[in-house]
C-alpha atoms as a PDB file:
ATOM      1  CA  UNK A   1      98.806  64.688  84.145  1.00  0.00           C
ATOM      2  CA  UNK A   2     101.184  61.812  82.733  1.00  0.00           C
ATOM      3  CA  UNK A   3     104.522  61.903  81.887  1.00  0.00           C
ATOM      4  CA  UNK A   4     106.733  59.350  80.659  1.00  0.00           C
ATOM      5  CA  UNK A   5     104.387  56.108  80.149  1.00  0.00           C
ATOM      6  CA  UNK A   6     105.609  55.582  76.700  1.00  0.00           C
ATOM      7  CA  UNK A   7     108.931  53.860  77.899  1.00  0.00           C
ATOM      8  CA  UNK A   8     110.893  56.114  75.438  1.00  0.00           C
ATOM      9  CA  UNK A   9     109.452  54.314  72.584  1.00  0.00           C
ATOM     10  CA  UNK A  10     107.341  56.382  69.885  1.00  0.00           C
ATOM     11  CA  UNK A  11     104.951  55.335  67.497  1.00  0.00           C
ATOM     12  CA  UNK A  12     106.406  52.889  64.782  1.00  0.00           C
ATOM     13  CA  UNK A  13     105.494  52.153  61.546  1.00  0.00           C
ATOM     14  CA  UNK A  14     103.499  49.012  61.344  1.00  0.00           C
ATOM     15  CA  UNK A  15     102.570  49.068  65.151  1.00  0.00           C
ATOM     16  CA  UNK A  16      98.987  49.933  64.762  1.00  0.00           C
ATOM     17  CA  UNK A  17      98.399  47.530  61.728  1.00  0.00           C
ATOM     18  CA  UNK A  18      99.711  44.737  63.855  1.00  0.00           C
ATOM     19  CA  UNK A  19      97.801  45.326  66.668  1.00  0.00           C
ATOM     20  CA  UNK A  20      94.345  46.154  64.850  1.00  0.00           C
ATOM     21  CA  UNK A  21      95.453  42.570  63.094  1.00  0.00           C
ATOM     22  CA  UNK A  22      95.710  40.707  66.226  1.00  0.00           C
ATOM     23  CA  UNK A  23      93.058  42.476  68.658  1.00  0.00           C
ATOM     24  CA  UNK A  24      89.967  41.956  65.820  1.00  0.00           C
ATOM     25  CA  UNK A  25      90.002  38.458  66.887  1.00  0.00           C
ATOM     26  CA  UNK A  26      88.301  37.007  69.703  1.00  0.00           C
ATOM     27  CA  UNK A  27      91.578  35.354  71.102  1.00  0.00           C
ATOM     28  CA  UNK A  28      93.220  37.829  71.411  1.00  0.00           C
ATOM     29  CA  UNK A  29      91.497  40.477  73.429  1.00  0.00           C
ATOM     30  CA  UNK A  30      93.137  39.995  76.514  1.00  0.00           C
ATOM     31  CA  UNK A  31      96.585  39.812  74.968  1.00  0.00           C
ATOM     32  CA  UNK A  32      98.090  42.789  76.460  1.00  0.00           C
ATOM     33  CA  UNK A  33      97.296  41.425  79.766  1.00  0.00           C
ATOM     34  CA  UNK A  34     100.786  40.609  81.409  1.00  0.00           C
ATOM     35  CA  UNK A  35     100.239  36.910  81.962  1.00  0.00           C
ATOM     36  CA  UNK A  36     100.069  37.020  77.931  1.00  0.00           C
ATOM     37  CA  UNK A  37     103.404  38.599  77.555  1.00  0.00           C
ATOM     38  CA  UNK A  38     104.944  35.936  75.573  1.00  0.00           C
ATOM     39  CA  UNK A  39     101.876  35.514  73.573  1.00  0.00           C
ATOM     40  CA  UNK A  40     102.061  39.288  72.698  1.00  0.00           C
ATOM     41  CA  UNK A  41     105.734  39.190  72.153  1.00  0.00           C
ATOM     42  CA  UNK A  42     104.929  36.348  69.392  1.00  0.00           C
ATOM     43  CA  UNK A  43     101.688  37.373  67.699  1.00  0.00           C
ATOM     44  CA  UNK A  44     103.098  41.069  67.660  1.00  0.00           C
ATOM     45  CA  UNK A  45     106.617  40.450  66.464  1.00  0.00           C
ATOM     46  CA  UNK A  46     108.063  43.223  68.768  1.00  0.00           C
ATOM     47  CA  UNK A  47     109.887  43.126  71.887  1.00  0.00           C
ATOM     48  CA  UNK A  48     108.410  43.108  75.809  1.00  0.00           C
ATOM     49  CA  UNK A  49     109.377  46.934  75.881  1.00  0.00           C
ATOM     50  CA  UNK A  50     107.631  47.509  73.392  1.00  0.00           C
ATOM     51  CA  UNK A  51     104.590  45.902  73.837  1.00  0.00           C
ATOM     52  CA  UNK A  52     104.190  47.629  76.605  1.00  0.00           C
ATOM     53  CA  UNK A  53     104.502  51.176  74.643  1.00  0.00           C
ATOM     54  CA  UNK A  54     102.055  49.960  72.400  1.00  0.00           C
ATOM     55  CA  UNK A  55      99.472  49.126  74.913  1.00  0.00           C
ATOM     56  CA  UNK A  56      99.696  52.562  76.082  1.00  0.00           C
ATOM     57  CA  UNK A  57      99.869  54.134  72.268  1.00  0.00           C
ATOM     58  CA  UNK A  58      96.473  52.264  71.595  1.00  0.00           C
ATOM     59  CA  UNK A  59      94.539  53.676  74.145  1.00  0.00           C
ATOM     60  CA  UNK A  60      95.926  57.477  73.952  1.00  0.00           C
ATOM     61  CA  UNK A  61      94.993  57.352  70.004  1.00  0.00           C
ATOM     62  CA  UNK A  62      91.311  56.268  70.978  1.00  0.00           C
ATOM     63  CA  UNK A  63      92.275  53.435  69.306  1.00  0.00           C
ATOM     64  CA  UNK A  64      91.329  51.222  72.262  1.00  0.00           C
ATOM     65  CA  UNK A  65      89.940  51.241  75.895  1.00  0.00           C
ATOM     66  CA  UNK A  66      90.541  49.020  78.340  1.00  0.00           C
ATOM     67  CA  UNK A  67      88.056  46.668  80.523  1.00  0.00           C
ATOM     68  CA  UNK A  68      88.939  44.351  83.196  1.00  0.00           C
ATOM     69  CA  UNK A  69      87.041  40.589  83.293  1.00  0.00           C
ATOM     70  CA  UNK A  70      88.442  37.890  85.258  1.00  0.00           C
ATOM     71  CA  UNK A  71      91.718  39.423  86.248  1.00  0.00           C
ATOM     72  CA  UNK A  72      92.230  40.114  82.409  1.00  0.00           C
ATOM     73  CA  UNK A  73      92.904  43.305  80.635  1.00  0.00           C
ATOM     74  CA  UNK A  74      90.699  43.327  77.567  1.00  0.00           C
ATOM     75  CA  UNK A  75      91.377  45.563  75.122  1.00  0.00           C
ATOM     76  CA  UNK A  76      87.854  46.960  72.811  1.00  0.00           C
ATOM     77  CA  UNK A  77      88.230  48.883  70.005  1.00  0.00           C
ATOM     78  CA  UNK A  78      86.305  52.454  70.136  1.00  0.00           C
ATOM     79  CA  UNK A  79      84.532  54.156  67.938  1.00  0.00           C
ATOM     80  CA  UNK A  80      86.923  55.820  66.376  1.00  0.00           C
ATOM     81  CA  UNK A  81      89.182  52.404  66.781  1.00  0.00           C
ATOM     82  CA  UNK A  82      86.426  50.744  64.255  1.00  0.00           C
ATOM     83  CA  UNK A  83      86.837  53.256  62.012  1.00  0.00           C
ATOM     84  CA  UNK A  84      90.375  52.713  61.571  1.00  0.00           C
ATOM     85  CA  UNK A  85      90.105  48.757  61.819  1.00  0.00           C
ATOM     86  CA  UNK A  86      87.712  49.295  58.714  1.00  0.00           C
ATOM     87  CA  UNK A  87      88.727  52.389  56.672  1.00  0.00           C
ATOM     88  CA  UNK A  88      92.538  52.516  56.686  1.00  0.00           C
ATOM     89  CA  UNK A  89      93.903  50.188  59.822  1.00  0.00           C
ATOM     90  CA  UNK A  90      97.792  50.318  57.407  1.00  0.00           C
ATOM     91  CA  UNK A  91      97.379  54.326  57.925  1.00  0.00           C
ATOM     92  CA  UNK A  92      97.768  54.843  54.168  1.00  0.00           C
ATOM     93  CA  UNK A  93      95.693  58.653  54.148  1.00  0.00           C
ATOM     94  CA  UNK A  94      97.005  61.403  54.836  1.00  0.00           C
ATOM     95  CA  UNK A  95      93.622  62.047  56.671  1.00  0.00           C
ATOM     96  CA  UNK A  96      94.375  59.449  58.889  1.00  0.00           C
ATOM     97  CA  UNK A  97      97.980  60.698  60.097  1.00  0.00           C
ATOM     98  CA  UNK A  98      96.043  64.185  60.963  1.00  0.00           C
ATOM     99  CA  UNK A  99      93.281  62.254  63.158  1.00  0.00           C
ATOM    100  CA  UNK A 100      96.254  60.474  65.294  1.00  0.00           C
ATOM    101  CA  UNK A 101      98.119  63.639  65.596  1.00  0.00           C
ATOM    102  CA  UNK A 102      94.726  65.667  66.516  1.00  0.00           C
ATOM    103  CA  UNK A 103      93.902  62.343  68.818  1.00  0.00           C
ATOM    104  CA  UNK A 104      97.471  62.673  70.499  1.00  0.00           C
ATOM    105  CA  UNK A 105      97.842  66.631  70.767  1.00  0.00           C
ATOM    106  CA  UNK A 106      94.247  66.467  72.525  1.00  0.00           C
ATOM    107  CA  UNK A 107      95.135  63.629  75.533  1.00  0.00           C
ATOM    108  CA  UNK A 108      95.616  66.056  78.044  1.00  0.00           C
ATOM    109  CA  UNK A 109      95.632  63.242  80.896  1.00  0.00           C
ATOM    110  CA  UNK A 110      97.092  60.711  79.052  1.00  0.00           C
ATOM    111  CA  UNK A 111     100.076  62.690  77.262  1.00  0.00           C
ATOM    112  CA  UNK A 112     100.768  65.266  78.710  1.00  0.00           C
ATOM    113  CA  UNK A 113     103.732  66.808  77.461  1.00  0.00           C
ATOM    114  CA  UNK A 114     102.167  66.525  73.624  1.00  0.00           C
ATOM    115  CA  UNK A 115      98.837  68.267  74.984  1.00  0.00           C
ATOM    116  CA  UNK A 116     101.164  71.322  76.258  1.00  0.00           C
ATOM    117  CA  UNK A 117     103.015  71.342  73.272  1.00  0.00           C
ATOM    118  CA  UNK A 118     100.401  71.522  70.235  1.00  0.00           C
ATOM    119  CA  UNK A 119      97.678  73.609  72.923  1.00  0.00           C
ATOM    120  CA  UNK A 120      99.742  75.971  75.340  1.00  0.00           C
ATOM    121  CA  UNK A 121     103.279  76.247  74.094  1.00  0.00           C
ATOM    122  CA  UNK A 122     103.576  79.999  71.896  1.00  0.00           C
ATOM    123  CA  UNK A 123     107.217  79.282  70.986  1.00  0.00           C
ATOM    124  CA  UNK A 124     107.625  78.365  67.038  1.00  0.00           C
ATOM    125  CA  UNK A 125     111.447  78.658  67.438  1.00  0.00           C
ATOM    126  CA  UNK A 126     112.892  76.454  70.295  1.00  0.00           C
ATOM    127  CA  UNK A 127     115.627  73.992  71.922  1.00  0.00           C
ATOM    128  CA  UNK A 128     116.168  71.359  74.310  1.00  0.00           C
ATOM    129  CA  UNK A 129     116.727  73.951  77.451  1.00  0.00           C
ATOM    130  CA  UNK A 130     113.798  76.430  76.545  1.00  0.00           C
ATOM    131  CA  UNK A 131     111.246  72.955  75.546  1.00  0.00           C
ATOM    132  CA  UNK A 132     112.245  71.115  79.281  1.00  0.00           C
ATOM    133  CA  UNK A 133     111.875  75.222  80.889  1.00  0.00           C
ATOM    134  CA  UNK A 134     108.679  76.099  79.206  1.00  0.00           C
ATOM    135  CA  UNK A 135     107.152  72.262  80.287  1.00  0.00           C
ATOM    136  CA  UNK A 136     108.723  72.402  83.768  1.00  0.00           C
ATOM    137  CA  UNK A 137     106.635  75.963  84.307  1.00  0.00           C
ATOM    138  CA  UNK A 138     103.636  74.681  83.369  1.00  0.00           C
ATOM    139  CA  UNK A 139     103.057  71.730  85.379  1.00  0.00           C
ATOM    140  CA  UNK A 140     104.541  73.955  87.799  1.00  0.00           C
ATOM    141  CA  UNK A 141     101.641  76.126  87.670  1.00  0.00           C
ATOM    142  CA  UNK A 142      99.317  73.501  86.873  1.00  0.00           C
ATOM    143  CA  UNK A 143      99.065  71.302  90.048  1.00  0.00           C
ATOM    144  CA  UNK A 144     103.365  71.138  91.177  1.00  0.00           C
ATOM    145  CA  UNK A 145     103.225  68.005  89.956  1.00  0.00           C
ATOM    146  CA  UNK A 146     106.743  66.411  90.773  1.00  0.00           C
ATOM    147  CA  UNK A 147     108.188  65.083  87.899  1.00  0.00           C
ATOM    148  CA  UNK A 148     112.146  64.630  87.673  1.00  0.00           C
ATOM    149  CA  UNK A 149     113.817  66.134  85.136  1.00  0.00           C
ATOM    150  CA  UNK A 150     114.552  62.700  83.388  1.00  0.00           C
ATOM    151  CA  UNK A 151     111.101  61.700  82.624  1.00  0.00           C
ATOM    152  CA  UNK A 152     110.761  65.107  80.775  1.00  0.00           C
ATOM    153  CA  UNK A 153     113.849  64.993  78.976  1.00  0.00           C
ATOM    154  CA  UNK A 154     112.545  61.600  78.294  1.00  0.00           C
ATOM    155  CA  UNK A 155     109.173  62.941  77.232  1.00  0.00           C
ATOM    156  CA  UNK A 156     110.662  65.751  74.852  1.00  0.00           C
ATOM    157  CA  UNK A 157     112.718  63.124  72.971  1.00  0.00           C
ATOM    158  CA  UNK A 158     110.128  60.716  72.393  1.00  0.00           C
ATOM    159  CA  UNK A 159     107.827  63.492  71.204  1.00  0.00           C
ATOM    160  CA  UNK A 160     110.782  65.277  69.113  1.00  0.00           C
ATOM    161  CA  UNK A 161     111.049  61.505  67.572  1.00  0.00           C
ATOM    162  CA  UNK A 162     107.505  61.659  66.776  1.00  0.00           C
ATOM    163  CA  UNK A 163     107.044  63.950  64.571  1.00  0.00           C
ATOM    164  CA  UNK A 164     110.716  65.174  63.445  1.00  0.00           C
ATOM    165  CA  UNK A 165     111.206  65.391  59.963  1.00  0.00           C
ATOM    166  CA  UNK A 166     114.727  65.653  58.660  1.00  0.00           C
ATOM    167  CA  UNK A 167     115.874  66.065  55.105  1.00  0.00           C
ATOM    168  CA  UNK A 168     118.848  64.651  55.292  1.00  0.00           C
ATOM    169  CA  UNK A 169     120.621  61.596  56.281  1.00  0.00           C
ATOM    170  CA  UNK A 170     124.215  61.416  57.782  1.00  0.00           C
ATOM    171  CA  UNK A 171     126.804  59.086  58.078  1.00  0.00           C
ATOM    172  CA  UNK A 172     125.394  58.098  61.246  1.00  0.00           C
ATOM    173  CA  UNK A 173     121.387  57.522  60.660  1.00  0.00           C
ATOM    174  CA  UNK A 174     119.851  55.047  58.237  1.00  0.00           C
ATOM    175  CA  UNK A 175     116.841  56.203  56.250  1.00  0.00           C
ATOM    176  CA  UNK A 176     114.817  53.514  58.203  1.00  0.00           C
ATOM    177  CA  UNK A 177     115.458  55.216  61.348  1.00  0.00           C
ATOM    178  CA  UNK A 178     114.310  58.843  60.193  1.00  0.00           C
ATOM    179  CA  UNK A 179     111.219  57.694  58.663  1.00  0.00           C
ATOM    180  CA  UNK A 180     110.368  55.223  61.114  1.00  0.00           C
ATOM    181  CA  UNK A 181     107.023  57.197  63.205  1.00  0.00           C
ATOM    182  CA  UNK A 182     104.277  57.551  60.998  1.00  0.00           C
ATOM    183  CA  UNK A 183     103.391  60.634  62.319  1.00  0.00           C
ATOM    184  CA  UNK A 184     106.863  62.241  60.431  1.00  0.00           C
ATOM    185  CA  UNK A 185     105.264  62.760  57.231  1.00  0.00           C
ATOM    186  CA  UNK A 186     103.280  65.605  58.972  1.00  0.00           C
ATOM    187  CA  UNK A 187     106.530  67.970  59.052  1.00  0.00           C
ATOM    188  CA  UNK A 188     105.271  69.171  62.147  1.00  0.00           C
ATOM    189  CA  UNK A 189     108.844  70.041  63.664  1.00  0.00           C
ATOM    190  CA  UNK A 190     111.642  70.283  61.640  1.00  0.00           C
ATOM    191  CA  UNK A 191     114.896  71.626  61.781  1.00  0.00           C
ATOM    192  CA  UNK A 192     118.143  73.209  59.928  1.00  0.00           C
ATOM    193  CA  UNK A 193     120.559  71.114  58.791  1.00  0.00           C
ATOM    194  CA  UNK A 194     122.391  69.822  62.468  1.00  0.00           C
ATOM    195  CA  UNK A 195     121.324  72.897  64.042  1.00  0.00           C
ATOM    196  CA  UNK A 196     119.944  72.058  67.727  1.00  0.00           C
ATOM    197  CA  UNK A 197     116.989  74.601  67.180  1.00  0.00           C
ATOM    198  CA  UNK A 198     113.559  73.199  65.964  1.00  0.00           C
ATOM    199  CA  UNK A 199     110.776  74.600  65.006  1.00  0.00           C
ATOM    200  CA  UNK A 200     107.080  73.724  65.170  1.00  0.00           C
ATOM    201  CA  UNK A 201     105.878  74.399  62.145  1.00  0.00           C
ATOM    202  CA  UNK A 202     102.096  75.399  60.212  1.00  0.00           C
ATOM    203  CA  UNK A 203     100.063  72.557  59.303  1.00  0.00           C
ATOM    204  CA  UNK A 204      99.929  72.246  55.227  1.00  0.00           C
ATOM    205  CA  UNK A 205      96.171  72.988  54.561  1.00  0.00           C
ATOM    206  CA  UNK A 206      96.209  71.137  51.236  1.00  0.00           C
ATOM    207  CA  UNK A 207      96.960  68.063  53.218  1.00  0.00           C
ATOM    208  CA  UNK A 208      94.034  68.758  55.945  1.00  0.00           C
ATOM    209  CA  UNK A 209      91.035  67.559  54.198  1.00  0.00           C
ATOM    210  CA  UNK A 210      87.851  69.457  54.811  1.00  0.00           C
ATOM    211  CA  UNK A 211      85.985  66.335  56.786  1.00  0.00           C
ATOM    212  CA  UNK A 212      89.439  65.616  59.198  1.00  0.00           C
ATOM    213  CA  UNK A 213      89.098  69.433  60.162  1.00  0.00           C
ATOM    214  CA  UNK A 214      85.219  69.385  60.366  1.00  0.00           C
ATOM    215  CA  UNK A 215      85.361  66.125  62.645  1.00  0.00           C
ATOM    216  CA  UNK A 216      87.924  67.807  64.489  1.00  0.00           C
ATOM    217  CA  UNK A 217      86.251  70.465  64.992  1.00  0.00           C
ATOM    218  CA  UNK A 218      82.669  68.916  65.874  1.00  0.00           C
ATOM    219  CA  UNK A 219      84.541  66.308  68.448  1.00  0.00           C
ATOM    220  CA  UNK A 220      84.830  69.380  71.044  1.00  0.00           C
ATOM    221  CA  UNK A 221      81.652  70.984  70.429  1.00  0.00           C
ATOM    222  CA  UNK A 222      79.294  69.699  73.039  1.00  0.00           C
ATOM    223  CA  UNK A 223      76.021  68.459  71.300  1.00  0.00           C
ATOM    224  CA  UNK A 224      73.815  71.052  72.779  1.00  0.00           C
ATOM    225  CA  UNK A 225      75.760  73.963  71.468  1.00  0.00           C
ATOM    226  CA  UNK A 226      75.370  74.719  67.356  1.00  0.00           C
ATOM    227  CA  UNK A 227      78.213  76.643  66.730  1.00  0.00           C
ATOM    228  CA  UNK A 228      81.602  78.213  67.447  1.00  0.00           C
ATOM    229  CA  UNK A 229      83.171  81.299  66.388  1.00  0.00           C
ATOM    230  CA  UNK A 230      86.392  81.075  64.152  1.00  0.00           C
ATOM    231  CA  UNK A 231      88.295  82.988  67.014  1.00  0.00           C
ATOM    232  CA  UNK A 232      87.827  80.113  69.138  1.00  0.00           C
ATOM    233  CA  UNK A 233      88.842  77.115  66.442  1.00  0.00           C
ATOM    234  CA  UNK A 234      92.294  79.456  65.722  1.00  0.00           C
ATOM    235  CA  UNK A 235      93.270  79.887  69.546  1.00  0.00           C
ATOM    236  CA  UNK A 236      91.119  77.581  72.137  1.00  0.00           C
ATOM    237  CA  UNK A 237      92.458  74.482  73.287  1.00  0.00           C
ATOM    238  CA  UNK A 238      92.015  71.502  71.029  1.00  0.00           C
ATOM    239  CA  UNK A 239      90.441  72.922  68.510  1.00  0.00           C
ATOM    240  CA  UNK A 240      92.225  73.049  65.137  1.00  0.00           C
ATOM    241  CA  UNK A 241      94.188  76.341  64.817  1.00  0.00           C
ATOM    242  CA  UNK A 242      96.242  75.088  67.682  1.00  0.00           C
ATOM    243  CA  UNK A 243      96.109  71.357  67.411  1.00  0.00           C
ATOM    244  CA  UNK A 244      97.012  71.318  62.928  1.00  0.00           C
ATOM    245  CA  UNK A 245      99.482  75.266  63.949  1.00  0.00           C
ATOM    246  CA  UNK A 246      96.748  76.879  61.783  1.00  0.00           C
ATOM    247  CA  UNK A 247      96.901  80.735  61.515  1.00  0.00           C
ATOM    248  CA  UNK A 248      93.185  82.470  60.836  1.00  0.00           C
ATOM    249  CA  UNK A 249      93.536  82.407  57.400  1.00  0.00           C
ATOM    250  CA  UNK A 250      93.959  79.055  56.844  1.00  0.00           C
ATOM    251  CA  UNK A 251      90.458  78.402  59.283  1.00  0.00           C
ATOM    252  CA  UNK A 252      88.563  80.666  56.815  1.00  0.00           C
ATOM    253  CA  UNK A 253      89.534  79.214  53.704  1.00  0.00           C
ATOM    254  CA  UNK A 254      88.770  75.738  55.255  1.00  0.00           C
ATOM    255  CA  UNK A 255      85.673  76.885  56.496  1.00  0.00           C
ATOM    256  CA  UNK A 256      84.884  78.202  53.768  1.00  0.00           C
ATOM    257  CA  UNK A 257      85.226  74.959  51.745  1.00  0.00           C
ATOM    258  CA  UNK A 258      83.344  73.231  54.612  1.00  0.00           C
ATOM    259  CA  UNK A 259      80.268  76.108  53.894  1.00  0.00           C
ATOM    260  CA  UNK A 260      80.263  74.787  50.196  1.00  0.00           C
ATOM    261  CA  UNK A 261      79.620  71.031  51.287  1.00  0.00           C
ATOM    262  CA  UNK A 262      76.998  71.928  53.226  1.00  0.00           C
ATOM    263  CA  UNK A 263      78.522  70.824  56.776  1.00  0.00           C
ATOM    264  CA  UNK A 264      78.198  74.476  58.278  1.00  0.00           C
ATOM    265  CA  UNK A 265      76.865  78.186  57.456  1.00  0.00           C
ATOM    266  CA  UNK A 266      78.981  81.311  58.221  1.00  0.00           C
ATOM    267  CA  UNK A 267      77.381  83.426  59.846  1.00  0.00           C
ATOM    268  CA  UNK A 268      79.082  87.537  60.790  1.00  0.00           C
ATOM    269  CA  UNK A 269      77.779  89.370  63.488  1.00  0.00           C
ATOM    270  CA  UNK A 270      78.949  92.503  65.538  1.00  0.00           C
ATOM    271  CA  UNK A 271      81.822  92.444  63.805  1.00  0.00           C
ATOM    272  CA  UNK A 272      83.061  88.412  64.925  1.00  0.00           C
ATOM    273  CA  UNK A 273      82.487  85.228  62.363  1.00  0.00           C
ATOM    274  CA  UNK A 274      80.649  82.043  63.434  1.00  0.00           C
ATOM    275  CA  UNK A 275      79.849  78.775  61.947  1.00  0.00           C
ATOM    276  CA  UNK A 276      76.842  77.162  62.929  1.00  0.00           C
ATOM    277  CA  UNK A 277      76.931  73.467  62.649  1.00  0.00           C
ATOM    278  CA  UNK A 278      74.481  71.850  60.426  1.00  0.00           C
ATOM    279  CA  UNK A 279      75.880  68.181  60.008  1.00  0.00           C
ATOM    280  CA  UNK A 280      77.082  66.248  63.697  1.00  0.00           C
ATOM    281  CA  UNK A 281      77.208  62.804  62.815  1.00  0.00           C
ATOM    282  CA  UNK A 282      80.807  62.099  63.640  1.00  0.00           C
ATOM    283  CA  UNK A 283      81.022  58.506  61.839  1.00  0.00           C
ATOM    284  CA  UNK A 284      78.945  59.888  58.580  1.00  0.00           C
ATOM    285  CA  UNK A 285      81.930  62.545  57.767  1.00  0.00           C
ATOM    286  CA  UNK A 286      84.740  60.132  58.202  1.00  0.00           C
ATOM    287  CA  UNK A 287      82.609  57.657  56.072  1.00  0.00           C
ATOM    288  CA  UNK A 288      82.685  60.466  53.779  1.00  0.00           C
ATOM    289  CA  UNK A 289      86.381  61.312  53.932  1.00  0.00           C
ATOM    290  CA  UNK A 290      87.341  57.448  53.185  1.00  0.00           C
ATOM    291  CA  UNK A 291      84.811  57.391  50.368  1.00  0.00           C
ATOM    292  CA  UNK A 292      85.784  60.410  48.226  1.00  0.00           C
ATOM    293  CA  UNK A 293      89.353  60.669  49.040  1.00  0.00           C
ATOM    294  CA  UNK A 294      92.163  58.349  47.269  1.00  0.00           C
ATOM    295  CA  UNK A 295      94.607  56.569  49.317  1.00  0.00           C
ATOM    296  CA  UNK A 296      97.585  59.323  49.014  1.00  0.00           C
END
């Protein structure tokens, strides 16, 4: 478990784009290494706070991973990094906001309080007290981790900022500032007005394309196994009924769509649904995502 290694800073617009943009050349690998700081600081255009939010962002998205050679930090994109360097590194899909959220929501060790929140975490309907309660129980019963109330009142803002959308704009916020995490346009949590409750709300199915769910999906599903039953992609752990807030409906109509392309079969037996997985090549559905599907 980790809690609080963003620095209170949240994705940004732009932040990925930059760093994709810097990292894809040679020189640059070992930038986030902190005898580079000022380099960083210049080639990035962001603060030293920040850079170091952004070094941790990378690698929790699967953007990057991190090697050491000679005393440097080298950062190397993964697979799913080269994706994104080539198919839409300025985030302009939709498709590509729902692989960072799925990427984030599923980095149990690495964030934490985001894993709890999308996997374990029933409430719809919440505030400040009963989000910092709920979180405080879990690691509680998950290890008694000591973690001080701060760095999960940190936590819960930085992940409120992340995907809070608001439709208004007060006296008091720019427009800038409300739109300014990517990860917004999701509508994942919203609230009412200047209410203090928030709620987590269903992922919009029209905006989940069929691949993003399949690849999703496939991701967990150890190679040796060939399917998985629609129970378990509504209510296990990182699959997408919990991950996207998906009820069962919204998994059969998508696997259903998934059945016409050919990626799976639906199969019904004593009296539970399966799919069995006939396509697994992870890299061949994105490809096939970015090719068919306009930038939004």
């Amino acid at each position: 478990m980790e809690f609080g290694k963003h620095g209170t800073f949240y994705l940004r617009n732009g932040w990925i784009s930059k760093a994709i943009n810097v990292l894809e050349k040679e020189e640059n690998k070992s930038i986030f290494s902190p005898k580079n700081m000022g380099k960083a600081i210049d080639k990035l255009g962001i603060g030293r706070a920040m850079v170091v939010s952004l070094r941790y962002w990378l690698d929790v998205f699967d953007i990057t991973k991190e090697d050491r050679e000679n005393n440097e930090i080298i950062k190397k994109f993964t697979d799913f990094g080269e994706i994104l360097k080539d198919e839409d590194r300025y985030l302009e899909r939709k498709g590509t906001l729902w692989l960072l959220h799925y990427k984030l929501a599923t980095a149990k060790e690495k964030a934490t309080t985001w894993y709890w929140f999308f996997n374990i975490f029933k409430l719809n309907e919440f505030d400040d007290e009963i989000f910092i309660n709920n979180l405080k129980e879990y690691i509680y019963q998950n290890g008694n981790k000591k973690v001080s109330d701060n760095t999960l009142k940190k936590d819960y803002l930085c992940l409120k900022n992340t995907y809070l959308y608001e439709s208004y704009v007060n006296g008091n916020r720019d427009i800038e500032d409300i739109i300014s995490s990517p990860l917004r346009e999701l509508k994942l949590i919203t609230n009412m007005g200047k209410r203090k409750t928030y709620f987590k709300t269903k992922g919009n199915i029209n905006e989940i394309a069929p691949e993003i769910f399949y690849y999703t999906t496939i991701h967990e599903i150890p190679k040796e196994v060939n399917q998985v039953s629609i129970e378990d992609l509504t209510y296990k752990e990182k699959f997408p009924g919990k991950v996207f807030n998906l009820n069962m409906n919204d998994i059969y109509d998508i696997v259903s769509t998934l059945e016409n392309k050919n990626y799976v079969k639906i199969n019904r037996r004593y009296g539970s649904s399966y799919i069995e997985i006939i396509e697994r090549n992870e890299k061949g559905i994105l490809s096939n995502y970015y090719s068919n599907y306009k930038i939004d």
